[in-house]
PDB file of N, CA and C in Angstrom:
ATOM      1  N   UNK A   1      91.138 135.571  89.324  1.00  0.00           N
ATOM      2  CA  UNK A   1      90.301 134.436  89.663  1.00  0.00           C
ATOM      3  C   UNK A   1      91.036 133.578  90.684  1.00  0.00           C
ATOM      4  N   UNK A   2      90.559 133.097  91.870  1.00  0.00           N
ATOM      5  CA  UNK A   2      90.711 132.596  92.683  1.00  0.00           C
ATOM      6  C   UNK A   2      90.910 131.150  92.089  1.00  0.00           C
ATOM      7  N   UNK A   3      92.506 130.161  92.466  1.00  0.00           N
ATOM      8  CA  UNK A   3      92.849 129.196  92.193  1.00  0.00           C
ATOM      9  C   UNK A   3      91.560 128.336  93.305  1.00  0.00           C
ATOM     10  N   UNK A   4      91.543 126.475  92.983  1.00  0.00           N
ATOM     11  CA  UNK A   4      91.001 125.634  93.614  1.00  0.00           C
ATOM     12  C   UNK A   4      92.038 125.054  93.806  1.00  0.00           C
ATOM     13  N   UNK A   5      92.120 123.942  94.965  1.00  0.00           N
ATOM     14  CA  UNK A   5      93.059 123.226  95.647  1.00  0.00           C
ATOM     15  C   UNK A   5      93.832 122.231  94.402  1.00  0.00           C
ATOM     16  N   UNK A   6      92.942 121.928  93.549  1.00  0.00           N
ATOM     17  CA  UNK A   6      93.601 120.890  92.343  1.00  0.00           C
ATOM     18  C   UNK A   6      94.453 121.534  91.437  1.00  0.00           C
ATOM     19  N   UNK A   7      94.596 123.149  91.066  1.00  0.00           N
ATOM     20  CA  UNK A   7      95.416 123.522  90.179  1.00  0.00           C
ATOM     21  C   UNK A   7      96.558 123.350  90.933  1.00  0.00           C
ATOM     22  N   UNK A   8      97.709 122.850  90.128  1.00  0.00           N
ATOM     23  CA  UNK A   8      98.743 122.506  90.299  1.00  0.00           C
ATOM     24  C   UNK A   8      99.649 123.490  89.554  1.00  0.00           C
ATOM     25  N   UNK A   9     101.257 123.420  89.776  1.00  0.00           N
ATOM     26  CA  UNK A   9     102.246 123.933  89.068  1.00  0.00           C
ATOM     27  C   UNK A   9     103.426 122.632  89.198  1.00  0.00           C
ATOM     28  N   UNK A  10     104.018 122.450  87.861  1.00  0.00           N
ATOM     29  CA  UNK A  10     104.845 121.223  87.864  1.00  0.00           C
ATOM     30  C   UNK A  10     106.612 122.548  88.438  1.00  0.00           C
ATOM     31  N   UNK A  11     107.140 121.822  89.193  1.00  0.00           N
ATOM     32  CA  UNK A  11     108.386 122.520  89.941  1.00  0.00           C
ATOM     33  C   UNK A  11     109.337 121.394  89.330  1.00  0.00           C
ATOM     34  N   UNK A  12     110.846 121.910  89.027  1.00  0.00           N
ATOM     35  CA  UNK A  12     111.598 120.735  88.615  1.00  0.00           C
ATOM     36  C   UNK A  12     112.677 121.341  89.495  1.00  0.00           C
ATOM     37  N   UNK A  13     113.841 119.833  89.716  1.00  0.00           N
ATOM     38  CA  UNK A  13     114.989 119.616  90.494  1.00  0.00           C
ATOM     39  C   UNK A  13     115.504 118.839  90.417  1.00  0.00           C
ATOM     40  N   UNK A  14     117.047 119.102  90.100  1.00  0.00           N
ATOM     41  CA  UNK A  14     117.944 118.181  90.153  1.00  0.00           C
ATOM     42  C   UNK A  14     117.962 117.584  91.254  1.00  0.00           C
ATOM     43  N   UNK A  15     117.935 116.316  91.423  1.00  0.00           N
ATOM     44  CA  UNK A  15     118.259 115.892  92.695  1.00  0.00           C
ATOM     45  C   UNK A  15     119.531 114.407  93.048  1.00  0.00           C
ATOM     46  N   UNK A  16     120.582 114.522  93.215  1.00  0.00           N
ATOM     47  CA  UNK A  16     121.348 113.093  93.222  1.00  0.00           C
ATOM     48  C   UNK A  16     121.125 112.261  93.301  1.00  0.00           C
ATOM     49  N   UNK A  17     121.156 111.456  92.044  1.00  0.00           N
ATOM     50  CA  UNK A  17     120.944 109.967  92.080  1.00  0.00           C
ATOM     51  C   UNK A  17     120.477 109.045  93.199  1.00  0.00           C
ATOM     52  N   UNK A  18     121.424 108.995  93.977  1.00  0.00           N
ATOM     53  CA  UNK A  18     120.970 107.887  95.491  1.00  0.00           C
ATOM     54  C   UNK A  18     119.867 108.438  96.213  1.00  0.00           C
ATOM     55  N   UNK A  19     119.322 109.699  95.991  1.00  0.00           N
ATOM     56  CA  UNK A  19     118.835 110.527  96.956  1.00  0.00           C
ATOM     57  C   UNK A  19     117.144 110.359  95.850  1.00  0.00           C
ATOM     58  N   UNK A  20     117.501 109.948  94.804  1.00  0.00           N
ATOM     59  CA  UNK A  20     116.190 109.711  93.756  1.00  0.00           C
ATOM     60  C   UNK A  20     115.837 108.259  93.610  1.00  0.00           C
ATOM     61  N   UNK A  21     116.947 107.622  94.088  1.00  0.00           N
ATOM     62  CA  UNK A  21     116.547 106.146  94.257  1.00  0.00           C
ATOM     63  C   UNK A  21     116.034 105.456  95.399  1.00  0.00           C
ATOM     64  N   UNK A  22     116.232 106.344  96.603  1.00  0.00           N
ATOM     65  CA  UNK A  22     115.479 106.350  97.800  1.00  0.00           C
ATOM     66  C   UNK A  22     113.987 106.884  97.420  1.00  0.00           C
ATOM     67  N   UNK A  23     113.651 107.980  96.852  1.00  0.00           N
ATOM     68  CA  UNK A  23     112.391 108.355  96.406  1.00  0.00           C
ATOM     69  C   UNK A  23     111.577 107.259  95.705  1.00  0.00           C
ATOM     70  N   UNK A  24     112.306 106.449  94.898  1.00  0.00           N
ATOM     71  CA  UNK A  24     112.031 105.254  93.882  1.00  0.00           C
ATOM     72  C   UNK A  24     111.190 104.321  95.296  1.00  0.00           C
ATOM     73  N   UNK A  25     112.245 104.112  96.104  1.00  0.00           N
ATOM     74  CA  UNK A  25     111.875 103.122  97.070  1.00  0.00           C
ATOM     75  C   UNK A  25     110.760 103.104  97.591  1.00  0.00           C
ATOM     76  N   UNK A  26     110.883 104.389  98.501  1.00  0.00           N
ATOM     77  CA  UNK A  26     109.935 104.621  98.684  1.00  0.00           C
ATOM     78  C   UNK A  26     108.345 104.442  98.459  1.00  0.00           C
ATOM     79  N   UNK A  27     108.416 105.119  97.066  1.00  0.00           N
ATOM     80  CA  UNK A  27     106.936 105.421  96.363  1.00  0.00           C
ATOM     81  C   UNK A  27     106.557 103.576  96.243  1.00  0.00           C
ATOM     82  N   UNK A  28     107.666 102.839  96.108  1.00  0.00           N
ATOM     83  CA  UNK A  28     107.082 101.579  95.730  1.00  0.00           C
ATOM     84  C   UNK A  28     106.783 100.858  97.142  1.00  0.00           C
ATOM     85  N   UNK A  29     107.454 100.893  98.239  1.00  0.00           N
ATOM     86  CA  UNK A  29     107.142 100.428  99.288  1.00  0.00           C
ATOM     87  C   UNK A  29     105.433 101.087  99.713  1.00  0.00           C
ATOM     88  N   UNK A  30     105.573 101.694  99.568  1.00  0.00           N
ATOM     89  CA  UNK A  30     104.473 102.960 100.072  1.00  0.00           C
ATOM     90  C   UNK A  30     102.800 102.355  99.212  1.00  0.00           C
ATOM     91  N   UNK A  31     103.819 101.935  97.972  1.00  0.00           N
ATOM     92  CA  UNK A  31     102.443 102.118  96.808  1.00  0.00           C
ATOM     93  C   UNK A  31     101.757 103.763  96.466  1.00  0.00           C
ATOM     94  N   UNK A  32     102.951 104.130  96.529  1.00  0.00           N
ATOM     95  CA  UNK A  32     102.267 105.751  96.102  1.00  0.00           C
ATOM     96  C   UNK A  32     102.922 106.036  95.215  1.00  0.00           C
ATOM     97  N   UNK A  33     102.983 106.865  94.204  1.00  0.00           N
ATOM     98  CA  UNK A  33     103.379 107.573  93.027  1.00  0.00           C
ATOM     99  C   UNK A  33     104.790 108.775  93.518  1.00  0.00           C
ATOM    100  N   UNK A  34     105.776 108.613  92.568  1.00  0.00           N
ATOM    101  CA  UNK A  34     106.836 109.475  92.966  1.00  0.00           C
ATOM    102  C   UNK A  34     106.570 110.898  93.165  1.00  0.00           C
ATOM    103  N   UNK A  35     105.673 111.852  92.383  1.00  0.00           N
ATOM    104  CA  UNK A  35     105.067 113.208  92.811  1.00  0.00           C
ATOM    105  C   UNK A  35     104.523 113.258  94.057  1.00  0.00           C
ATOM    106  N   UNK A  36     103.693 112.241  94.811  1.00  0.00           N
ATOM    107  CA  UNK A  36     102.800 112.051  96.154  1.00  0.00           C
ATOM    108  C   UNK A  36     104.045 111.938  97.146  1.00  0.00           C
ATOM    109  N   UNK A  37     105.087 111.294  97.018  1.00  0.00           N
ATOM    110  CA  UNK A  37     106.091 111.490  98.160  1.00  0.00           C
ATOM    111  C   UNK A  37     107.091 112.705  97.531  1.00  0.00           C
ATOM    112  N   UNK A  38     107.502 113.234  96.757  1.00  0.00           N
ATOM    113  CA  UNK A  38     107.808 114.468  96.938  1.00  0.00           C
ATOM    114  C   UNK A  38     106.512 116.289  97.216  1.00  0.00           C
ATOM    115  N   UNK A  39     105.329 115.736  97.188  1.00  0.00           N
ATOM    116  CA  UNK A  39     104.639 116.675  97.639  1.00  0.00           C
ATOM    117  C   UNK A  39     104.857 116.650  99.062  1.00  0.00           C
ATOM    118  N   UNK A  40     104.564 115.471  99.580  1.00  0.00           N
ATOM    119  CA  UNK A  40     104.741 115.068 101.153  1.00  0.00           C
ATOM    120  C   UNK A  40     106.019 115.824 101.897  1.00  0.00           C
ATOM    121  N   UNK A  41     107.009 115.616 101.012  1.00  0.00           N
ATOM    122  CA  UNK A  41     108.313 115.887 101.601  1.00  0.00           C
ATOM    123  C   UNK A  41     108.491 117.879 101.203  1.00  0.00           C
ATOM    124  N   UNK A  42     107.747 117.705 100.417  1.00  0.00           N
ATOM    125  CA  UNK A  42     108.184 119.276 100.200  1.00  0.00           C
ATOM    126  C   UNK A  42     107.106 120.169 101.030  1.00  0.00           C
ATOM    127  N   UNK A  43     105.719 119.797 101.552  1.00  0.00           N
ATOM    128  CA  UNK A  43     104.825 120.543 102.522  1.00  0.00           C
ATOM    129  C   UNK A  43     105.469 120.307 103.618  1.00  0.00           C
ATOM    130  N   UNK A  44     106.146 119.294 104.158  1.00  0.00           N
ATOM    131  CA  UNK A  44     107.036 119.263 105.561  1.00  0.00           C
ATOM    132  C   UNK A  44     107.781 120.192 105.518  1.00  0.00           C
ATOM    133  N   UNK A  45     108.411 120.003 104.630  1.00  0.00           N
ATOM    134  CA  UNK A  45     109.901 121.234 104.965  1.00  0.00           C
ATOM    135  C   UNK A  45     109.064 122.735 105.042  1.00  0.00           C
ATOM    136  N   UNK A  46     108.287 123.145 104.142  1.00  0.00           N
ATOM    137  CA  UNK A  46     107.921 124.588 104.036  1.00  0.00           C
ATOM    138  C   UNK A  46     107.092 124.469 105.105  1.00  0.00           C
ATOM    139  N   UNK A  47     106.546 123.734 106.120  1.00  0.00           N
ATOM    140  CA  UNK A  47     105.879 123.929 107.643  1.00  0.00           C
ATOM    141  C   UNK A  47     106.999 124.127 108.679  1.00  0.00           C
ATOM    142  N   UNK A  48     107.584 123.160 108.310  1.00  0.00           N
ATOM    143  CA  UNK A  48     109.354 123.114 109.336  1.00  0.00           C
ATOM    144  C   UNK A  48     110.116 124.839 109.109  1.00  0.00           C
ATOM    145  N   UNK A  49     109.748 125.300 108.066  1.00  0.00           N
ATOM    146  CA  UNK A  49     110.669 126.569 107.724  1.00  0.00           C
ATOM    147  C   UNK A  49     109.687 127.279 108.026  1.00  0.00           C
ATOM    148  N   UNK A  50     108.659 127.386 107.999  1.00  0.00           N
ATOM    149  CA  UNK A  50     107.447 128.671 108.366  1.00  0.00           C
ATOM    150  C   UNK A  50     107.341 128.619 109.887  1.00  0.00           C
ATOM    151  N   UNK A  51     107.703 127.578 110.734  1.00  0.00           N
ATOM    152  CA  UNK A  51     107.662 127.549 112.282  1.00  0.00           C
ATOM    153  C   UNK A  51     109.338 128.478 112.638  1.00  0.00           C
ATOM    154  N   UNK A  52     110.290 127.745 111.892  1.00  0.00           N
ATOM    155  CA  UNK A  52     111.242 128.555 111.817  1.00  0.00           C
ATOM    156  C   UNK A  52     111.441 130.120 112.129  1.00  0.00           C
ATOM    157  N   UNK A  53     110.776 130.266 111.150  1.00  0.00           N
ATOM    158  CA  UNK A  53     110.292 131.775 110.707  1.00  0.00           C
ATOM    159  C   UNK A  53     109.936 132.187 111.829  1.00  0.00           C
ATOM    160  N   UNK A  54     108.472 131.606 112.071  1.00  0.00           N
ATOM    161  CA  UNK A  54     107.134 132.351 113.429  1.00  0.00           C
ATOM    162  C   UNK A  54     108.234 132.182 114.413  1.00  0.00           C
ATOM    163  N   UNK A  55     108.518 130.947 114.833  1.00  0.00           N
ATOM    164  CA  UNK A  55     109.711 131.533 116.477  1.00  0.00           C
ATOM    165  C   UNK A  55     110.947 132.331 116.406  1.00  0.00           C
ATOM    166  N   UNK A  56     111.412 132.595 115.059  1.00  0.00           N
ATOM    167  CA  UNK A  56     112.596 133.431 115.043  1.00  0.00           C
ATOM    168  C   UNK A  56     111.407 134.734 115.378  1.00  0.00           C
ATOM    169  N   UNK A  57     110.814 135.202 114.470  1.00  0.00           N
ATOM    170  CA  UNK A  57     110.112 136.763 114.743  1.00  0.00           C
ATOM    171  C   UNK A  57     109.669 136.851 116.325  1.00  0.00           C
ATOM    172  N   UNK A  58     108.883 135.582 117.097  1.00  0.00           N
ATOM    173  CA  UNK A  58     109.080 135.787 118.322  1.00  0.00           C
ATOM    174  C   UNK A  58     109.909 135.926 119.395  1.00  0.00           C
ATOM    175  N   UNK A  59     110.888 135.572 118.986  1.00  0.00           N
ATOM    176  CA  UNK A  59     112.062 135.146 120.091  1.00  0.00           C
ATOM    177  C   UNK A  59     112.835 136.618 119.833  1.00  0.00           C
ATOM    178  N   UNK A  60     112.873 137.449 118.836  1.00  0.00           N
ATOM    179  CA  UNK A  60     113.187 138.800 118.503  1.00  0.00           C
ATOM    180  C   UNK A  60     112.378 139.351 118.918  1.00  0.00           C
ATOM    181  N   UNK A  61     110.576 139.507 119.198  1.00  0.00           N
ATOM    182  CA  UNK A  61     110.117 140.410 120.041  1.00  0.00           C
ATOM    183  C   UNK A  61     110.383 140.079 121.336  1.00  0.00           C
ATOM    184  N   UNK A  62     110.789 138.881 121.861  1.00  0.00           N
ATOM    185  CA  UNK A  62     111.269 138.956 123.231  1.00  0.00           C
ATOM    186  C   UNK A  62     112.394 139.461 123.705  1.00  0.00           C
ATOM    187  N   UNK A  63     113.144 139.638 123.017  1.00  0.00           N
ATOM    188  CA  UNK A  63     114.385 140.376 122.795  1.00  0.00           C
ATOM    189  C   UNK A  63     113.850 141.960 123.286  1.00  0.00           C
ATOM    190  N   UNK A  64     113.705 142.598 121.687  1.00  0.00           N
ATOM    191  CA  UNK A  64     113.063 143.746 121.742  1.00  0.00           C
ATOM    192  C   UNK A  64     112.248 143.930 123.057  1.00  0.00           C
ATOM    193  N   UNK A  65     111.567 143.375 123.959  1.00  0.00           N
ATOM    194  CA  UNK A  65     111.319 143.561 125.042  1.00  0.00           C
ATOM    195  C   UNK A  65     111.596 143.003 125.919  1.00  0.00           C
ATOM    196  N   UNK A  66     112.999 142.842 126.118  1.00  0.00           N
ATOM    197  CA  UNK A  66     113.666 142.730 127.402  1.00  0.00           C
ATOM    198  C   UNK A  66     113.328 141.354 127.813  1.00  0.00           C
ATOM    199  N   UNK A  67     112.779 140.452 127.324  1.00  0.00           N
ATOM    200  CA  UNK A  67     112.586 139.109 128.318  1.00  0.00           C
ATOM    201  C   UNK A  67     113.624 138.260 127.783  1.00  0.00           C
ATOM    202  N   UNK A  68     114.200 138.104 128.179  1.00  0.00           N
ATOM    203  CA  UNK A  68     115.508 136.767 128.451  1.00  0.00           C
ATOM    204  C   UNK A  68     115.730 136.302 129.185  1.00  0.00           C
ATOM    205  N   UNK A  69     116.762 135.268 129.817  1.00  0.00           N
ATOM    206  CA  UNK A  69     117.517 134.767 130.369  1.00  0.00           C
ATOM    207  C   UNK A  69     118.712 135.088 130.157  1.00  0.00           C
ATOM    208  N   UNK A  70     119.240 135.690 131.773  1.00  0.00           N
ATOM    209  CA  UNK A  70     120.579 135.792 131.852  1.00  0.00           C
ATOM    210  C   UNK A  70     121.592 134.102 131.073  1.00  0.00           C
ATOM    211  N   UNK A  71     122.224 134.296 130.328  1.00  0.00           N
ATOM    212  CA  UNK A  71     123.329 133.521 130.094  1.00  0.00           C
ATOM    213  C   UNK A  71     123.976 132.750 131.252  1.00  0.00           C
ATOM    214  N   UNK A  72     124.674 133.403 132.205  1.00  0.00           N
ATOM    215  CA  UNK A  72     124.685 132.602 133.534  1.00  0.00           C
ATOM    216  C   UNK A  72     123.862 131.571 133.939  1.00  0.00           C
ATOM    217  N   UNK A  73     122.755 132.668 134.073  1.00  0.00           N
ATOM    218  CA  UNK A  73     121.495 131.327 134.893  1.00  0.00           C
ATOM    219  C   UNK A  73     121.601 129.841 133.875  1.00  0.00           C
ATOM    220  N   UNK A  74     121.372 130.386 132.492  1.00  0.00           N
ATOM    221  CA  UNK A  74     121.495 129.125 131.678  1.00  0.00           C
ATOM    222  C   UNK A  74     122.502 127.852 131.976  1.00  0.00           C
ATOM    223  N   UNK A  75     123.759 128.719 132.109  1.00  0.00           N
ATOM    224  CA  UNK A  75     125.112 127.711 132.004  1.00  0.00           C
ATOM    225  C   UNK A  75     124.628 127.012 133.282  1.00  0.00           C
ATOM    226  N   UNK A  76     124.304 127.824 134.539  1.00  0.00           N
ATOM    227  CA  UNK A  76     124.260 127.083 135.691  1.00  0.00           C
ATOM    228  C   UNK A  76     123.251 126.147 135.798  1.00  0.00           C
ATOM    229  N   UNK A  77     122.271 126.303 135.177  1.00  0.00           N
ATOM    230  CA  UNK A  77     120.886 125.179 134.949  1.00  0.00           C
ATOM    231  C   UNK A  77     121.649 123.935 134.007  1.00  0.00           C
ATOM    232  N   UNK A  78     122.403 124.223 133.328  1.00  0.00           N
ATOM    233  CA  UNK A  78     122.725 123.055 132.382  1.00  0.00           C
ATOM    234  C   UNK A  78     123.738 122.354 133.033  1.00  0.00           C
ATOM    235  N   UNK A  79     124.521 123.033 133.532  1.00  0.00           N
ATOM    236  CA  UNK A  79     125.755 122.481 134.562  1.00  0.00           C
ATOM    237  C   UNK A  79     124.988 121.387 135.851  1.00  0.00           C
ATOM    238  N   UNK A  80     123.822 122.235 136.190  1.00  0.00           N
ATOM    239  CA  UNK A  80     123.291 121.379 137.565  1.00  0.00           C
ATOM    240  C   UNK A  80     122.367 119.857 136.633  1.00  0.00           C
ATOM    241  N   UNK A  81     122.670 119.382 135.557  1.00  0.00           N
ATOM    242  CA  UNK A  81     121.555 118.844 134.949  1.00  0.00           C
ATOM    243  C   UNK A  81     122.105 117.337 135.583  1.00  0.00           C
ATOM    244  N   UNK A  82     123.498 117.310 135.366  1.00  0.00           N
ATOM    245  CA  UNK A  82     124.229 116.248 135.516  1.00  0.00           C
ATOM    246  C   UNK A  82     124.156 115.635 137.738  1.00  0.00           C
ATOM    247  N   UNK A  83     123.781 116.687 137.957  1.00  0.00           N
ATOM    248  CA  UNK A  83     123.126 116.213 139.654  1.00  0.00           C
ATOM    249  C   UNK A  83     122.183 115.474 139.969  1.00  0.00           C
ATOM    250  N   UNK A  84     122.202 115.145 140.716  1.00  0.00           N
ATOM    251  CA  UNK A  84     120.776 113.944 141.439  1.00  0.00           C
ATOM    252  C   UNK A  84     119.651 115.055 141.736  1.00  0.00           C
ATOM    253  N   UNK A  85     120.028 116.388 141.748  1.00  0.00           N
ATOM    254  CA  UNK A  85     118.464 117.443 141.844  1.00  0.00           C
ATOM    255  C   UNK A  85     119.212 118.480 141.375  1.00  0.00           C
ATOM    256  N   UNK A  86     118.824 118.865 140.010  1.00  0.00           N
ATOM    257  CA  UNK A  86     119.415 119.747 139.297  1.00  0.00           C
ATOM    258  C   UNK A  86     118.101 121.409 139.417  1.00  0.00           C
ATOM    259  N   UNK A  87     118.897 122.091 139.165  1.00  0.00           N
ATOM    260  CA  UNK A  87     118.143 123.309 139.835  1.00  0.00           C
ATOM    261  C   UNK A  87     116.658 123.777 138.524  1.00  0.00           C
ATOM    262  N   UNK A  88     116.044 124.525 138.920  1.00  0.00           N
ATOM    263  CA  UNK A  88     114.900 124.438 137.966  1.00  0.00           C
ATOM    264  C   UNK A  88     115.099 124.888 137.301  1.00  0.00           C
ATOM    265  N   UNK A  89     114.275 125.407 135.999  1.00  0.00           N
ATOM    266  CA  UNK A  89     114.397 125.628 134.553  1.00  0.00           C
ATOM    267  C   UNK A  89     114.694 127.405 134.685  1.00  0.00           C
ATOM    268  N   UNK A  90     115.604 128.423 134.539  1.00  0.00           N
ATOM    269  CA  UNK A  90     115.610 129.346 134.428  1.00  0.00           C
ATOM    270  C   UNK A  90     114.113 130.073 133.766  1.00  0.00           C
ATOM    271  N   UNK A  91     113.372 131.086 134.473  1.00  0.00           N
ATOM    272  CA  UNK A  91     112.421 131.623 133.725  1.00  0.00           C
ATOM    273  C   UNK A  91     112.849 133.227 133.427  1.00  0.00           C
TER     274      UNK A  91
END
């Protein structure tokens, strides 16, 4: 049977003191409930790590097919950054 968006699963974690009293703060500055800012904080990270993911697997098929940038060109684009007309973006 297909879950609905409201079933939940309770997840537990230790988490250090100062680092739970910032959460405290939070939820009260906020006026939100301590679960509502750790849902918040925990769908960020697993979007932040799933983009992770998607550009690592891409940046390996660019690999796998040959598209890079020479290393050189790089150093020399980053080296020219510090000039009054620094050279264009290596493609």
């Amino acid at each position: 049977m297909m879950g609905s968006q409201t079933d939940t699963r309770v997840l537990t974690a230790h988490v250090p003191i100062p680092l739970a009293e910032k959460v405290d703060q939070m939820a009260a500055r906020l006026e939100r409930s301590r679960g509502w800012i750790m849902k918040q904080a925990l769908s960020a990270w697993v979007e932040q790590e799933e983009d992770r993911y998607r550009l690592t697997l891409e940046a390996l098929t660019d690999v796998d097919s040959c598209r890079v940038i020479d290393q050189q060109a790089i150093q020399a684009w980053a080296d020219s950054l510090e000039r009054d007309e620094p050279l264009p973006v290596p493609y």
